[in-house]
Protein backbone atom coordinates (compact mmCIF):
# COMPACT_ATOMS: atom_id res chain seq x y z
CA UNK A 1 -2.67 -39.83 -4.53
CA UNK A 2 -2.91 -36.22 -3.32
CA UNK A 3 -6.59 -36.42 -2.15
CA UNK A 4 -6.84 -32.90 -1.44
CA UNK A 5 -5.44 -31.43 -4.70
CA UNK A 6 -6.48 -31.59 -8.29
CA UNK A 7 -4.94 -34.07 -10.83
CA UNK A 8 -4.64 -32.00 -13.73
CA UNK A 9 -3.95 -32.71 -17.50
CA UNK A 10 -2.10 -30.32 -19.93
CA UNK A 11 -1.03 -30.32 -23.49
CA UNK A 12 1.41 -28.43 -24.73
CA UNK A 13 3.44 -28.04 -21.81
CA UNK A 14 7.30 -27.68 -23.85
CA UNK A 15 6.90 -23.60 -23.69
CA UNK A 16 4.38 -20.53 -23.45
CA UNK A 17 1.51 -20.82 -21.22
CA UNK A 18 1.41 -24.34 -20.82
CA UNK A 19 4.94 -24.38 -19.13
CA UNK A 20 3.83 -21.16 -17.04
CA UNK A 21 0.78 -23.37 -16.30
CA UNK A 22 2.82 -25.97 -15.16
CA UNK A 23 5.03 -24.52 -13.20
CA UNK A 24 2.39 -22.44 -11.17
CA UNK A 25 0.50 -26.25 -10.61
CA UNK A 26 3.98 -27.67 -9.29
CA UNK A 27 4.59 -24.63 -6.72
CA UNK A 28 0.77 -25.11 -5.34
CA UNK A 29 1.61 -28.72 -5.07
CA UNK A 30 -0.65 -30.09 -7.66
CA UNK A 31 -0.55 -33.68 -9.46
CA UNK A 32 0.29 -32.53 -13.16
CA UNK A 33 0.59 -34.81 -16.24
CA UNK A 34 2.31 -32.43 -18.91
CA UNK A 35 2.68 -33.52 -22.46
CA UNK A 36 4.32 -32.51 -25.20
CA UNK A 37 4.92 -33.97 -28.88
CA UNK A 38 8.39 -34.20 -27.19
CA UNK A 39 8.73 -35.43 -23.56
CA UNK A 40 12.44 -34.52 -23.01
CA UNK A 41 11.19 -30.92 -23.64
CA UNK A 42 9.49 -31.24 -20.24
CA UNK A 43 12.05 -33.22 -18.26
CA UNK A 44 13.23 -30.10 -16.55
CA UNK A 45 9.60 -29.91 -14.85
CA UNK A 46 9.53 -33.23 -13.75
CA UNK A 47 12.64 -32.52 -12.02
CA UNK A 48 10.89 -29.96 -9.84
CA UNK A 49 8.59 -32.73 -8.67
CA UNK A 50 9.37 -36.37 -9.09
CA UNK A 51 6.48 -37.16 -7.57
CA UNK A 52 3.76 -35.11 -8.41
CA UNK A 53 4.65 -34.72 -12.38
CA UNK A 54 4.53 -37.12 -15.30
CA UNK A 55 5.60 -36.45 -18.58
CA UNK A 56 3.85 -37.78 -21.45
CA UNK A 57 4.22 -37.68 -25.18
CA UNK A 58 1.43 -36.10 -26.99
CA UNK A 59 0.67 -34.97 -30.54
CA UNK A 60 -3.03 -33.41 -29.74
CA UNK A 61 -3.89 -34.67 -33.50
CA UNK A 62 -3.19 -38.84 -33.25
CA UNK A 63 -6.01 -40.22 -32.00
CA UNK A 64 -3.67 -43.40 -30.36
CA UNK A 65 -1.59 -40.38 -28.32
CA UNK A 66 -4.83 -39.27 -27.06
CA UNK A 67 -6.11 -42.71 -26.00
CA UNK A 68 -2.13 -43.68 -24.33
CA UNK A 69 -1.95 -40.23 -22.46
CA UNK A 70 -5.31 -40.33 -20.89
CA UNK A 71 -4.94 -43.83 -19.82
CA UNK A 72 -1.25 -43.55 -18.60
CA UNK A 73 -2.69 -40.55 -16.50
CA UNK A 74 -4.78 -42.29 -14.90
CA UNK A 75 -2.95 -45.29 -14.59
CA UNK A 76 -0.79 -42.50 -12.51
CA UNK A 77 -2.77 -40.76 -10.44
CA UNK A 78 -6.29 -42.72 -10.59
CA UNK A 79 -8.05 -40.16 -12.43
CA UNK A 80 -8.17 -36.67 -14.40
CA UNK A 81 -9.84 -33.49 -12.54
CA UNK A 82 -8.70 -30.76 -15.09
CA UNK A 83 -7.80 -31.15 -18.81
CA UNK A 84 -6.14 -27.90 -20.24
CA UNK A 85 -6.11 -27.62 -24.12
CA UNK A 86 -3.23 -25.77 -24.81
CA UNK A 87 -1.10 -27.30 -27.20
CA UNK A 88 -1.73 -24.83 -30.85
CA UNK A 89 0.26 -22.09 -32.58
CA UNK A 90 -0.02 -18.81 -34.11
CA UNK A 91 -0.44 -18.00 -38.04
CA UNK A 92 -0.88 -14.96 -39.89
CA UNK A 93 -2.37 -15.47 -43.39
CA UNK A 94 -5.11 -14.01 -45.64
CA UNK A 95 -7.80 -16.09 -46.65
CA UNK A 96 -6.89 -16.27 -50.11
CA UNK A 97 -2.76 -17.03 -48.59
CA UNK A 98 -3.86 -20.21 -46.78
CA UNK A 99 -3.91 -23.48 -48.57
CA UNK A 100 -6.43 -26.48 -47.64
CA UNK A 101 -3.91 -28.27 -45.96
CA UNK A 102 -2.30 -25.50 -44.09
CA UNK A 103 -6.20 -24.60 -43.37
CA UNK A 104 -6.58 -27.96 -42.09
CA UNK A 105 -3.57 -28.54 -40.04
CA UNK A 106 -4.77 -25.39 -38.13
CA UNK A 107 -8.16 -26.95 -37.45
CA UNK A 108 -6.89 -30.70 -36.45
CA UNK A 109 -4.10 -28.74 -34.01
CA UNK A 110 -6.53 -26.35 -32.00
CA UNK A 111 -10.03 -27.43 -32.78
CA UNK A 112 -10.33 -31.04 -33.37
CA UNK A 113 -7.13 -32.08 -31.32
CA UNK A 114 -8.84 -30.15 -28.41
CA UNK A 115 -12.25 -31.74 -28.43
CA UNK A 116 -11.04 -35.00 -29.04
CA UNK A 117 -9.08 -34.23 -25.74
CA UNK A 118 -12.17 -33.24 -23.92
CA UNK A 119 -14.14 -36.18 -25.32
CA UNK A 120 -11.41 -38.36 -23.96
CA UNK A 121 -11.90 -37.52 -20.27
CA UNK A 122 -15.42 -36.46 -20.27
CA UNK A 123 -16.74 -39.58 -19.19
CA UNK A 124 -14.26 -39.73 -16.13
CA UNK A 125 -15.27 -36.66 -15.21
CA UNK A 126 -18.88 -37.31 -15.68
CA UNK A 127 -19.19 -40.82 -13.41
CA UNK A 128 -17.20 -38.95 -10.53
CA UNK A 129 -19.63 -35.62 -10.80
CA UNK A 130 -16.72 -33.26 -11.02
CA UNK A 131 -14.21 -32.12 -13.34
CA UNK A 132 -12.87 -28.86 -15.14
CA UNK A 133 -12.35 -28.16 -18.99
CA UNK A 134 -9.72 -25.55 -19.56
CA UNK A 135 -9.67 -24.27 -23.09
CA UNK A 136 -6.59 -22.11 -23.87
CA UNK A 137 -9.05 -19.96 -26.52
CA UNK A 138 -7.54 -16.38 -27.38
CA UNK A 139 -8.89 -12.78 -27.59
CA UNK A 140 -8.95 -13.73 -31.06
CA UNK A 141 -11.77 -16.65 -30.59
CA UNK A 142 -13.89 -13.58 -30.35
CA UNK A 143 -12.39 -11.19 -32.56
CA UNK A 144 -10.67 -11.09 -35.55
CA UNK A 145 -8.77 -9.08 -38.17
CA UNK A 146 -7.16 -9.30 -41.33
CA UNK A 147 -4.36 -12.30 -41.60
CA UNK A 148 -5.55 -13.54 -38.29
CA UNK A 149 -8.62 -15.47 -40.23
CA UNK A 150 -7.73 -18.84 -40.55
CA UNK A 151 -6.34 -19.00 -36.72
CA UNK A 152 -9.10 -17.02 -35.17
CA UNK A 153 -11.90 -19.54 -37.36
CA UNK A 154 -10.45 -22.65 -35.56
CA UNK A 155 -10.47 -20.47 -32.26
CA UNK A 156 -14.16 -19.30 -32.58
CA UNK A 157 -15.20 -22.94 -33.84
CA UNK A 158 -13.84 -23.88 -30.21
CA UNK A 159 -15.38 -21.54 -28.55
CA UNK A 160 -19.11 -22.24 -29.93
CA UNK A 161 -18.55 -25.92 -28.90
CA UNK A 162 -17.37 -24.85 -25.62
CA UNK A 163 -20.29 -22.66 -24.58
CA UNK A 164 -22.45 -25.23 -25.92
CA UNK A 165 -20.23 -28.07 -23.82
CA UNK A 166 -20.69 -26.20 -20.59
CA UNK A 167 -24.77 -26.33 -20.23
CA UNK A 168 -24.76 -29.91 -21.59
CA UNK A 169 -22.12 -31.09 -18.54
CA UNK A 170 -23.10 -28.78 -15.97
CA UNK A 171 -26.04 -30.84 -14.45
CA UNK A 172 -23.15 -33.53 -13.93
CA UNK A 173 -20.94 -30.77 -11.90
CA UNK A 174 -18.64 -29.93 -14.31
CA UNK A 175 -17.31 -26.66 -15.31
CA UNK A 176 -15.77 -25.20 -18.75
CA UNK A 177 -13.72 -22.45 -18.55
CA UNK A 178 -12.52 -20.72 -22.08
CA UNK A 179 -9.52 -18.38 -21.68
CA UNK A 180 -9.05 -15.40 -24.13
CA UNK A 181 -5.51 -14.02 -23.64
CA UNK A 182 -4.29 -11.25 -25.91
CA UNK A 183 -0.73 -10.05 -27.02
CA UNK A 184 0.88 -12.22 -24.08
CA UNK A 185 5.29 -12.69 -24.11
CA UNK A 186 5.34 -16.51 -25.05
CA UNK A 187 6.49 -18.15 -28.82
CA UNK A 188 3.11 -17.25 -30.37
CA UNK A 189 4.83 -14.79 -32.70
CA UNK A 190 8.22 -16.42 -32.12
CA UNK A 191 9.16 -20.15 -32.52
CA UNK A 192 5.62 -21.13 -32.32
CA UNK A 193 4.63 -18.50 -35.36
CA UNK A 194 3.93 -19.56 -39.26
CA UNK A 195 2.95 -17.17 -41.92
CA UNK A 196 1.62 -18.43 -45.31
CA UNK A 197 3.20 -17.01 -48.25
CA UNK A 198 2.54 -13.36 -49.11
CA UNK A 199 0.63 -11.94 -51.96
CA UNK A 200 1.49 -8.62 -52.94
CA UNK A 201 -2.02 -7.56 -53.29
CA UNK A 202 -3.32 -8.08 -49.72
CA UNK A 203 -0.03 -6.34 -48.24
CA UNK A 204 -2.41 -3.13 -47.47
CA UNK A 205 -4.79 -5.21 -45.46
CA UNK A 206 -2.63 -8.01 -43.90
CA UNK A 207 1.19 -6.35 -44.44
CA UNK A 208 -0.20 -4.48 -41.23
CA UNK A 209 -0.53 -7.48 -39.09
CA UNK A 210 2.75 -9.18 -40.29
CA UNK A 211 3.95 -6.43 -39.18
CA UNK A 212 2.42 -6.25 -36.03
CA UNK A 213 3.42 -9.90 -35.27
CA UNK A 214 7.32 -9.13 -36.37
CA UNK A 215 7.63 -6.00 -34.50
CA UNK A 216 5.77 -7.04 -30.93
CA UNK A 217 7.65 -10.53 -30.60
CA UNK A 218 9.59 -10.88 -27.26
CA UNK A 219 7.46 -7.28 -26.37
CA UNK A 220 3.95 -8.11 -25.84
CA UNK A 221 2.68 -6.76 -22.76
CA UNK A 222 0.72 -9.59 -21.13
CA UNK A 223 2.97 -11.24 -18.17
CA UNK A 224 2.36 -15.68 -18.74
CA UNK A 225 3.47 -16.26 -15.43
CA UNK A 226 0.71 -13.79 -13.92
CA UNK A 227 -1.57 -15.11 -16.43
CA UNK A 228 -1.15 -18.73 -15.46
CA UNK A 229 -2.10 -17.59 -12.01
CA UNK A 230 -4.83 -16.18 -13.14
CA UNK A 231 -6.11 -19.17 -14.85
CA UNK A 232 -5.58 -21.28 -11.71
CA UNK A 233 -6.99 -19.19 -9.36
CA UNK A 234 -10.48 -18.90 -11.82
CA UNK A 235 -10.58 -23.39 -11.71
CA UNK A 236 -10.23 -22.50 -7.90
CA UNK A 237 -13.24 -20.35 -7.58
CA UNK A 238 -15.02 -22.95 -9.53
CA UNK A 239 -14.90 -21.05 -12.69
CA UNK A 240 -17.63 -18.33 -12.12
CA UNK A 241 -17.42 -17.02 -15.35
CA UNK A 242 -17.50 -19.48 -18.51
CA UNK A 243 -15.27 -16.35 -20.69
CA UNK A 244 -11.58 -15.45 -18.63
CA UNK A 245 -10.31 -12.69 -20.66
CA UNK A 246 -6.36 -11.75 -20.06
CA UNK A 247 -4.29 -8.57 -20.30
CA UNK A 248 -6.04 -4.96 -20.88
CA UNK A 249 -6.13 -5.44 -24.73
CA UNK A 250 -8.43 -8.17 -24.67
CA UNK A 251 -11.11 -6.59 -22.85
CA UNK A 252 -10.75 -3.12 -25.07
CA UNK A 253 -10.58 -5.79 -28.51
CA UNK A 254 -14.11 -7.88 -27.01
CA UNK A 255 -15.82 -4.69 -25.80
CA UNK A 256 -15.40 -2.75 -29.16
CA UNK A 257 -16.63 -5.80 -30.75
CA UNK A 258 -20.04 -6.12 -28.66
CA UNK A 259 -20.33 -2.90 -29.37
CA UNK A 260 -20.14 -3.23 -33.36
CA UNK A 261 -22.62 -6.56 -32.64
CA UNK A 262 -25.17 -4.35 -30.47
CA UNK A 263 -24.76 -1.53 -33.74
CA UNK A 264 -25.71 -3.91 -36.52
CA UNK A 265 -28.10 -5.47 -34.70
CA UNK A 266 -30.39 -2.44 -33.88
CA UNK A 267 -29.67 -0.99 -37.14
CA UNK A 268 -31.32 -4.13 -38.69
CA UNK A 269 -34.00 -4.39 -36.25
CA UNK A 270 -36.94 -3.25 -37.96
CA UNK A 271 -35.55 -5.41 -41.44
CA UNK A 272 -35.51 -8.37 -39.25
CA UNK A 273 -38.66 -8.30 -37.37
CA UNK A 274 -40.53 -7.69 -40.87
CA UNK A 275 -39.73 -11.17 -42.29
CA UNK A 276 -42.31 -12.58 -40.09
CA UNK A 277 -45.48 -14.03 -41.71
């Protein structure tokens, strides 16, 4: 065991940031268990370092995988310092577009796969008085726009159980750190993209973000590799900020929308403060 390094834990390790993530742990000389619904997708990185890497199977939303990957990791490398929830994918939709099951396969993937992960090693990390929970959020667990409303919901619905997660296991020295990239160069809007079927009468509202999603894939602006740097460097510093937003569109997206917050709320001031009794 590498007593001087951090074991960490990621899911969705076969491509996008999880793979950047992974790399960037296995050049610092980290102990990394990365998972995938698909192990041979990850053989590659074990290659890199026999030593230091496991590869696991994982489907974030089978409760058994979840209870076999935690305890093969530490079966490995005696215990779990950093859980990343990664694994998800991207879908554009209306509200209306989105069936109950496609509705719910988007929750189970990036909101209940993610804190069932996070319940799994909690009470590792807990008993040993240390331990880092990486959510993989998105600009879009804080914003939103039309088509993006299904994915954002399960996004936001991690995000409110994060902040809420981070003052209940800080007295036990544990950190939560929620990542908000925006438009970054993995398979969000490529291999890793769904869109519901279209109805003609929301193509004024949501056409524009289909279209946005068709036309910037394989262009986004937002480097992985510098962003998975970026991640590991904030778990480093001991995560002294609970929000990490990525790439310049982020920030402009989460600013404009505390602005529109800060607007309704004083223009409802006076409304609010007379339902008193």
């Amino acid at each position: 065991m590498n007593s001087q390094g951090k074991v960490w834990l990621v899911t969705g390790t076969s491509s996008g940031f999880g793979r950047r993530i992974v790399e960037e742990l296995i050049a610092r000389g980290e102990q990394v268990i990365a998972t995938a619904r698909d192990p041979r997708a990850v053989e590659d990185l074990v290659a890199l370092a026999p030593n230091n890497v496991l590869a696991l199977r994982l489907d974030v939303t089978k409760a058994e995988d979840i209870r076999e990957a935690v305890a093969a990791a530490v079966e490995r490398f005696g215990r779990i310092d950093v859980l990343v929830n990664n694994a998800g994918y991207s879908v554009v939709g209306a509200v209306e577009e989105t069936g109950e099951e496609d509705l719910r396969h988007i929750f189970e993937t990036m909101f209940f796969g993610a804190v069932a992960m996070t319940q799994a090693v909690l009470p590792g990390m807990r008993e040993r008085g240390s331990g880092t929970i990486v959510q993989i959020s998105s600009v879009g667990g804080f914003i939103t726009a039309p088509g993006f409303g299904p994915y954002c919901a399960a996004k936001h619905a991690l995000e409110a159980l994060s902040e809420a997660l981070a003052a209940e296991v800080q007295p036990f020295g544990m950190r939560v750190l929620i990542v908000e990239p925006g438009a970054f160069r993995t398979e969000l809007f490529g291999s890793a993209f769904r869109s519901m079927p279209e109805m003609e009468v929301y193509a004024p509202t949501v056409g524009a973000t289909r279209n946005y999603a068709a036309q910037s894939a394989g262009t986004q602006a937002g480097d992985p590799v510098k962003a998975a740097k970026a991640i590991l460097d904030a778990v480093a510093a001991g995560c002294p900020s609970l929000r990490l937003p990525l790439g310049a569109d982020a920030i402009h997206g989460m600013r404009a929308k505390l602005a529109q917050v800060a607007a309704d709320v004083d223009w409802n001031e006076a409304i609010a403060a007379a339902t008193a009794y």
